[in-house]
N, C-alpha and C. Protein backbone atom coordinates (compact mmCIF):
# COMPACT_ATOMS: atom_id res chain seq x y z
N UNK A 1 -16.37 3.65 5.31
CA UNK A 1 -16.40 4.02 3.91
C UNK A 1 -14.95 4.11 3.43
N UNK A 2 -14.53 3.10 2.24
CA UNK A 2 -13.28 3.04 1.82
C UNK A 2 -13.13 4.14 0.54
N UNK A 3 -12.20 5.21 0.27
CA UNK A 3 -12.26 6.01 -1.06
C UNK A 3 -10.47 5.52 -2.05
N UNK A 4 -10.89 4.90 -2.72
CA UNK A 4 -9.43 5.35 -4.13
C UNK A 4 -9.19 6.41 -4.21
N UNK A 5 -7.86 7.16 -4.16
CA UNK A 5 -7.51 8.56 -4.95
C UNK A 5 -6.96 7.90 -6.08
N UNK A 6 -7.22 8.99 -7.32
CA UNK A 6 -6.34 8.03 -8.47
C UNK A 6 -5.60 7.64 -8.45
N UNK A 7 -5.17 7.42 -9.39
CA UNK A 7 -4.19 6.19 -9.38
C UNK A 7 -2.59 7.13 -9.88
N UNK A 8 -1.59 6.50 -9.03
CA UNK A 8 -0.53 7.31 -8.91
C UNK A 8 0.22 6.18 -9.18
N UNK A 9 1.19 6.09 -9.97
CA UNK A 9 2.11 5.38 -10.06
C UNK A 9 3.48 5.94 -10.29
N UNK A 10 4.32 5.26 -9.35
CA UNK A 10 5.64 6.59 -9.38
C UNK A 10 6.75 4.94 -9.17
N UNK A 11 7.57 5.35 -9.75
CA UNK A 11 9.09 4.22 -10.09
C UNK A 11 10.33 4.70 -8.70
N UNK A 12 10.54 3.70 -7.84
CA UNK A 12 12.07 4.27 -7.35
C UNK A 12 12.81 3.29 -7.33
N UNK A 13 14.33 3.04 -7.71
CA UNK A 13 15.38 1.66 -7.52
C UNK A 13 15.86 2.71 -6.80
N UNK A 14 16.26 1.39 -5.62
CA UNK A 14 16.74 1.91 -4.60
C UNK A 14 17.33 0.57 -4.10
N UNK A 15 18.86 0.35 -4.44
CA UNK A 15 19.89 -0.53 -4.22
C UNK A 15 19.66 -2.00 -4.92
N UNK A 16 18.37 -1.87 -6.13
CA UNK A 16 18.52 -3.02 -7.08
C UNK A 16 17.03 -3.26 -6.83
N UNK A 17 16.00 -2.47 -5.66
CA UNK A 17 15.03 -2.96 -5.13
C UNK A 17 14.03 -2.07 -6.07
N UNK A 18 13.33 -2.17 -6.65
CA UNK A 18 12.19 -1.75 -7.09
C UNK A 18 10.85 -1.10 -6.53
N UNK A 19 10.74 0.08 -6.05
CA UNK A 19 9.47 0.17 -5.22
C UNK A 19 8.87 1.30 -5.96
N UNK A 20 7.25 0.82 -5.92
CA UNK A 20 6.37 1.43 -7.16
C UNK A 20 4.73 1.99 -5.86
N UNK A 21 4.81 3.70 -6.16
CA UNK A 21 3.81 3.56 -5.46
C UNK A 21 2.12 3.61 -6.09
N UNK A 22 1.63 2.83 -5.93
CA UNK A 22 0.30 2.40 -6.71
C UNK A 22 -0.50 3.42 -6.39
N UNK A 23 -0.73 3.93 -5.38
CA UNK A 23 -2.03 4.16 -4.83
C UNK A 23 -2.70 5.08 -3.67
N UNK A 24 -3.19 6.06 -3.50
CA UNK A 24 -3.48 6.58 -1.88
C UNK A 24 -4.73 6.09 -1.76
N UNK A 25 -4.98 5.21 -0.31
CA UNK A 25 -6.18 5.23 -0.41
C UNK A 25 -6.24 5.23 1.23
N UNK A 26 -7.77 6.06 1.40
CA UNK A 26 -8.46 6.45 2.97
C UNK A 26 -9.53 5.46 3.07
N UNK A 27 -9.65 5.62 4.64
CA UNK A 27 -11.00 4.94 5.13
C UNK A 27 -11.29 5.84 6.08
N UNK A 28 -12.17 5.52 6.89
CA UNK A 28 -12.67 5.85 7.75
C UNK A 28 -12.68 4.98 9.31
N UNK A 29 -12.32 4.90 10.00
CA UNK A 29 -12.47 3.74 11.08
C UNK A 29 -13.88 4.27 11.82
N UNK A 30 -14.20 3.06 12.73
CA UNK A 30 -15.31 2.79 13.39
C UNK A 30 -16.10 4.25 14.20
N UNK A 31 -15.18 4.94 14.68
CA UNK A 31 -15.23 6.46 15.07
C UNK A 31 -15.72 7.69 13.66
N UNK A 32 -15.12 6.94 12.88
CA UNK A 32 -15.31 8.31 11.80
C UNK A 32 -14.24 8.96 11.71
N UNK A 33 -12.93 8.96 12.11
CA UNK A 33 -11.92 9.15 11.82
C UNK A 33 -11.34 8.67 10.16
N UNK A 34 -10.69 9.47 9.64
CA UNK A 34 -9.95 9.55 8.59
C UNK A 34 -8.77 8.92 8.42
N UNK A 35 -8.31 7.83 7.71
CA UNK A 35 -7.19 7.74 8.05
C UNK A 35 -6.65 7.36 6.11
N UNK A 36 -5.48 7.97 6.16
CA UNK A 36 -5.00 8.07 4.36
C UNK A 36 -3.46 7.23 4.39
N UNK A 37 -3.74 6.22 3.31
CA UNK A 37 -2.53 5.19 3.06
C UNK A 37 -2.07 5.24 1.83
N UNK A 38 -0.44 5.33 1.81
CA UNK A 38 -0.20 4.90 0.59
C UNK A 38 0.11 3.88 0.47
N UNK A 39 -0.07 3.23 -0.65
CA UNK A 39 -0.27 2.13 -1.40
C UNK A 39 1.21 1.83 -1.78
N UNK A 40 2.31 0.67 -1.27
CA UNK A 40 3.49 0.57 -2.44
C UNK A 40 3.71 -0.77 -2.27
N UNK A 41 4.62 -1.43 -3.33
CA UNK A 41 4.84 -2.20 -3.53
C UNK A 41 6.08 -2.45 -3.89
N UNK A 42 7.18 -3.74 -3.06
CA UNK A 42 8.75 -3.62 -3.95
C UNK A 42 8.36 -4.94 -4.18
N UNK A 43 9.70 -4.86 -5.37
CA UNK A 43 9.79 -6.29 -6.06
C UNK A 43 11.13 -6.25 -5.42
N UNK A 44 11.43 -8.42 -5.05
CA UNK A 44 12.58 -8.02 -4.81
C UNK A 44 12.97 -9.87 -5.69
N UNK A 45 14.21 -10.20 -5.69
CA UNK A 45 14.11 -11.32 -6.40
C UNK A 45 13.50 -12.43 -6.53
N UNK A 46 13.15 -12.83 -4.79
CA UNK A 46 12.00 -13.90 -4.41
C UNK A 46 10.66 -13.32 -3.95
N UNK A 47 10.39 -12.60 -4.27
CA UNK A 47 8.92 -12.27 -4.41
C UNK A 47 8.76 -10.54 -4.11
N UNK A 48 7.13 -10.25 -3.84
CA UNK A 48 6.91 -8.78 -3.83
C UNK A 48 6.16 -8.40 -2.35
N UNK A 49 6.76 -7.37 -2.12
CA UNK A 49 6.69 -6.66 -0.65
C UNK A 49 5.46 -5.93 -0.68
N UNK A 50 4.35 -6.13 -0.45
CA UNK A 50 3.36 -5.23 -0.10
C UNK A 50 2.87 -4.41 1.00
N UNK A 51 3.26 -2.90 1.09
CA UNK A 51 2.91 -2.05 2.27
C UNK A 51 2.06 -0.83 1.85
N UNK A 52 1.22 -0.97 3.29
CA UNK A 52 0.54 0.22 3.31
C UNK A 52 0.71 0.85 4.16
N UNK A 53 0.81 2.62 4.05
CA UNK A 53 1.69 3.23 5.42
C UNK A 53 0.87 4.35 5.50
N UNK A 54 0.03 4.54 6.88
CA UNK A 54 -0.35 5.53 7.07
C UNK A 54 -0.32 6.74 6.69
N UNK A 55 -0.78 8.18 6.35
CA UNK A 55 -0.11 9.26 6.26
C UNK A 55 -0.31 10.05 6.59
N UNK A 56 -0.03 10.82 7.86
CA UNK A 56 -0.13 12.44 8.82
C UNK A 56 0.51 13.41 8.32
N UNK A 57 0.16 14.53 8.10
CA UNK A 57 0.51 15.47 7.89
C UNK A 57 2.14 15.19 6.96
N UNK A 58 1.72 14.78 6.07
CA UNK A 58 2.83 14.32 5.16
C UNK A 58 4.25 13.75 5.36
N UNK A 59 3.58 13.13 6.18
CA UNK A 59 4.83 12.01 6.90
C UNK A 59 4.06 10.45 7.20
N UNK A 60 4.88 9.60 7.17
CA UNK A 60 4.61 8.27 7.61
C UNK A 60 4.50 8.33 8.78
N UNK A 61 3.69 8.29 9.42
CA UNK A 61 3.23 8.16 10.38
C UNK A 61 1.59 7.59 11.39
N UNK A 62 1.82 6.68 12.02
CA UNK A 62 0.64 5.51 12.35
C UNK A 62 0.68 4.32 12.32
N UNK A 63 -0.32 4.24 11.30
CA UNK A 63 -0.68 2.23 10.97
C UNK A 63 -0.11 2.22 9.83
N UNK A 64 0.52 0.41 9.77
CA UNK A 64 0.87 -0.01 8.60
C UNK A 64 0.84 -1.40 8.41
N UNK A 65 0.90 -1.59 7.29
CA UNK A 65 -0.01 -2.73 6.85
C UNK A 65 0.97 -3.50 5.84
N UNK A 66 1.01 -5.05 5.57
CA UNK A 66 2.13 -5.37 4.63
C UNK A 66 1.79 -7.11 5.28
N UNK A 67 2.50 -7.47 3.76
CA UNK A 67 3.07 -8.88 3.94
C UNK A 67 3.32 -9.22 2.48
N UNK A 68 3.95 -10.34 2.43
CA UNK A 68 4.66 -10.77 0.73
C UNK A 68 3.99 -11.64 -0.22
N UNK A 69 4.25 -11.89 -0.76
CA UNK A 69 3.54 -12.42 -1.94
C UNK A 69 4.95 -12.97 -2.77
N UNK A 70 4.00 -13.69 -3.77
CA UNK A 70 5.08 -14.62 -4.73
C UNK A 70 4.82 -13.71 -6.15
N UNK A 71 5.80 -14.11 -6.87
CA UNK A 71 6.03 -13.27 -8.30
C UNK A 71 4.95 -12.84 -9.15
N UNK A 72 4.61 -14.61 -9.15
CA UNK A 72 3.87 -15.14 -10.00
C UNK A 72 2.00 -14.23 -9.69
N UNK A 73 1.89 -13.96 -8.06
CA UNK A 73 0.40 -13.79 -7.40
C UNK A 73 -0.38 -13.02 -8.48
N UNK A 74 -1.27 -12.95 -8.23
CA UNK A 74 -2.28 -11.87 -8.79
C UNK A 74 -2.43 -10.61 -7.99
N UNK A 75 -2.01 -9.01 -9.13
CA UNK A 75 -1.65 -8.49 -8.36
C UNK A 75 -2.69 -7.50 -8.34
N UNK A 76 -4.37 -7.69 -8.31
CA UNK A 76 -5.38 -7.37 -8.10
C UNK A 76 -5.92 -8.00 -6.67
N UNK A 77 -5.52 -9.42 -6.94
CA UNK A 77 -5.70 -10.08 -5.16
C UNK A 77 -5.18 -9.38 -4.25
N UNK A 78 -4.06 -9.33 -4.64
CA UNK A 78 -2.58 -9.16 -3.53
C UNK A 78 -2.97 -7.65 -2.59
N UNK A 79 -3.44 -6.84 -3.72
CA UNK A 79 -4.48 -5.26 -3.60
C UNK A 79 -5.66 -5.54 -2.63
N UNK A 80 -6.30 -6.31 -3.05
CA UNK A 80 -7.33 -7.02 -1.94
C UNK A 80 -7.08 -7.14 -1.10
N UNK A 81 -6.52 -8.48 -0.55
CA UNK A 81 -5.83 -8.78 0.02
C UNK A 81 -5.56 -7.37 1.46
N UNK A 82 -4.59 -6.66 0.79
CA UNK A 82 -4.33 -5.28 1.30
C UNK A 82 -5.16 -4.93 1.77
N UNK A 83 -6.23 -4.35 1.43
CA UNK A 83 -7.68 -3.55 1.88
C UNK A 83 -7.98 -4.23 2.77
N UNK A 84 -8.69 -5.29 2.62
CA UNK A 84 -8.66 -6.32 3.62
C UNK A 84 -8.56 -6.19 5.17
N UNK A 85 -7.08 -5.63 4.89
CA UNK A 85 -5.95 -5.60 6.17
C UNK A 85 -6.37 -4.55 7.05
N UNK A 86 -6.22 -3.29 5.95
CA UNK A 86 -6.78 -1.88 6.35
C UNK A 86 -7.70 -2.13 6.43
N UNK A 87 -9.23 -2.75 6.42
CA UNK A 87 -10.40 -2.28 7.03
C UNK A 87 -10.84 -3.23 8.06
């Protein structure tokens, strides 16, 4: 069972790099375990960085999830895409 938390969108430049975090979202794995990701995304000049990073006890920590995309992508796929990964 996959859950959305709302939708969070937060801005950081960080050395010209753009990183925007979209999203927390949990699943559940095959056990029934819990597991909670945030959602971010950088832009960087040749395309956009998509990661999802575990989160323990309010730290990065675990699984993580990512790969790039072009400018132009669709960035509802690209989200897909993502989930995808995580489940």
């Amino acid at each position: 069972m996959a859950h959305l938390w709302p939708l969070i969108r937060t801005k950081k430049i960080i050395m010209g790099v753009e990183r925007t975090v979209i999203v927390i979202y949990q699943v559940k794995d095959v056990d029934g375990e819990l597991h909670v990701f945030e959602i971010q995304k950088e832009i960087f000049p040749m395309g956009i960085k998509w990661v999802a990073n575990e989160i323990k006890n309010g730290e990065v920590e675990g699984y993580r999830f990512g790969f790039y995309s072009e400018l132009e992508d669709d960035p509802v796929e690209c989200l897909q895409k993502l989930y995808r990964k995580i489940n």
